[in-house]
Protein backbone atom coordinates (compact mmCIF):
# COMPACT_ATOMS: atom_id res chain seq x y z
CA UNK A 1 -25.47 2.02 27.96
CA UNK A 2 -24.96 -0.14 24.98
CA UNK A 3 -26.38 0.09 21.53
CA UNK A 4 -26.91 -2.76 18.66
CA UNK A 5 -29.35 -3.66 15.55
CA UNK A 6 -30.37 -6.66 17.81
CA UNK A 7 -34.45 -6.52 19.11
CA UNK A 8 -35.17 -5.45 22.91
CA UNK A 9 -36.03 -9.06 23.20
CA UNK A 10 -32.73 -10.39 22.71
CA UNK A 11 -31.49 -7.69 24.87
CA UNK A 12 -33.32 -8.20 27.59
CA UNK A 13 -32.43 -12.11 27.47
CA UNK A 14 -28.72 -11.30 27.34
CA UNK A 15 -28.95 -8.86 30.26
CA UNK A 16 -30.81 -11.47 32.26
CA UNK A 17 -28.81 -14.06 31.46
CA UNK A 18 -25.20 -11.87 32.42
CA UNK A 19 -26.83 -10.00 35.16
CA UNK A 20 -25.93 -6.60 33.55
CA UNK A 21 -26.00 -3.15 35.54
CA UNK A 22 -26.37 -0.72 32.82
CA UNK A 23 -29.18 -0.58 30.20
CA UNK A 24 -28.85 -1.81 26.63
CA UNK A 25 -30.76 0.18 23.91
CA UNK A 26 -32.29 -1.02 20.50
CA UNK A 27 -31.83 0.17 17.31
CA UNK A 28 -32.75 -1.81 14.30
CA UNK A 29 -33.42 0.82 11.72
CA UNK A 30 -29.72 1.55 12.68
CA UNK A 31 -30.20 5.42 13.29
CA UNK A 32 -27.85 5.82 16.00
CA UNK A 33 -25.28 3.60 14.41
CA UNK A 34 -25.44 5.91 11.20
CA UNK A 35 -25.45 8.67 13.48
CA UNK A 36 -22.21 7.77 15.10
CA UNK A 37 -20.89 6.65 11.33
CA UNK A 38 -20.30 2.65 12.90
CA UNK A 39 -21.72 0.81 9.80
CA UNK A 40 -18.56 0.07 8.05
CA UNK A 41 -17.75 -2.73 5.52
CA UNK A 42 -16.43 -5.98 6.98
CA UNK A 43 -15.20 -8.93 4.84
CA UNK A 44 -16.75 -12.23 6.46
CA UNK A 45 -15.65 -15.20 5.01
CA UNK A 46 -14.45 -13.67 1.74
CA UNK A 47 -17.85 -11.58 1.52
CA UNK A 48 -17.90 -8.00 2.15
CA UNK A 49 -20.60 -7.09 4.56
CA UNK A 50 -21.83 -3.98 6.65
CA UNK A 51 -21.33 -4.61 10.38
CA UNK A 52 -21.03 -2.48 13.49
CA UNK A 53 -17.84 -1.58 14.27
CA UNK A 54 -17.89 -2.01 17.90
CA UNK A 55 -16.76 1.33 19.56
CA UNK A 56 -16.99 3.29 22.47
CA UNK A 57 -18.28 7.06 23.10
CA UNK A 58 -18.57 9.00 26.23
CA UNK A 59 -20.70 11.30 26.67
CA UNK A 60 -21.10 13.72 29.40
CA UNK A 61 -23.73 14.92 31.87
CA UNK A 62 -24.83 18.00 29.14
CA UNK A 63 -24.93 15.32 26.19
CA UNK A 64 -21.61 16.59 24.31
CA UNK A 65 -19.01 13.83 23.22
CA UNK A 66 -15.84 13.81 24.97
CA UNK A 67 -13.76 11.02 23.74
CA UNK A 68 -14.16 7.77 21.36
CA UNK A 69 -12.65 5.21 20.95
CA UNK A 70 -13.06 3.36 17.70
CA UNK A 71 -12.19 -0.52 16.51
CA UNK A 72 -12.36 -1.21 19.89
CA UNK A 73 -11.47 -4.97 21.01
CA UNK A 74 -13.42 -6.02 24.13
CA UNK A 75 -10.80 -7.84 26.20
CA UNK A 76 -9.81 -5.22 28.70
CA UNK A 77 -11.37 -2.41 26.92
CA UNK A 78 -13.55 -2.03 29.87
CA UNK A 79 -10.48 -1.62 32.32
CA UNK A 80 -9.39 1.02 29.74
CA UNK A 81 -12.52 3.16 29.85
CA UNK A 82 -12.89 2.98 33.78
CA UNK A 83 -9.01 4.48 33.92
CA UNK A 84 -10.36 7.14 31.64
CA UNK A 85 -13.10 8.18 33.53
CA UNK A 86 -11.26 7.76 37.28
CA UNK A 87 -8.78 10.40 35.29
CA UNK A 88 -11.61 13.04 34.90
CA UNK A 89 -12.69 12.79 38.08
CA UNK A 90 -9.68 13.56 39.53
């Protein structure tokens, strides 16, 4: 699943409009992003800023974090993270 500060509205647009097979979650008070310590200061346009850093956690069937990847770029992160799992379930 994915996680951002943007509304359930916007979400559901996006995943319409990309035809997306996996569920994307809300969270504008930004628990779960302080939870998983991604609020980090970015520097936008000469400005310093909190943002997401966009990472990646997996999580297993009994809820415990296995591996994360942090700073993550998207182009062919996704390829990365479907190795990774094909590897466990060897």
């Amino acid at each position: 699943m994915g996680i951002s500060k943007d509304s359930m509205k916007s979400h559901i647009k996006f995943s319409q409009k990309i035809n997306l097979n996996f569920q994307l979650l809300s969270d504008p008070e930004k628990e779960i992003h302080e939870m998983f310590d991604v609020l980090k200061e970015k520097n936008m346009f000469g400005k310093i800023v909190i943002g997401t850093e966009r990472s990646t956690f997996i999580i297993d069937e009994n809820g415990i974090l296995i591996k994360e990847y942090r700073k993550v770029k998207a182009k062919g992160h996704a390829k990365q993270i479907l190795e990774y799992i094909k590897e466990l379930s060897i």
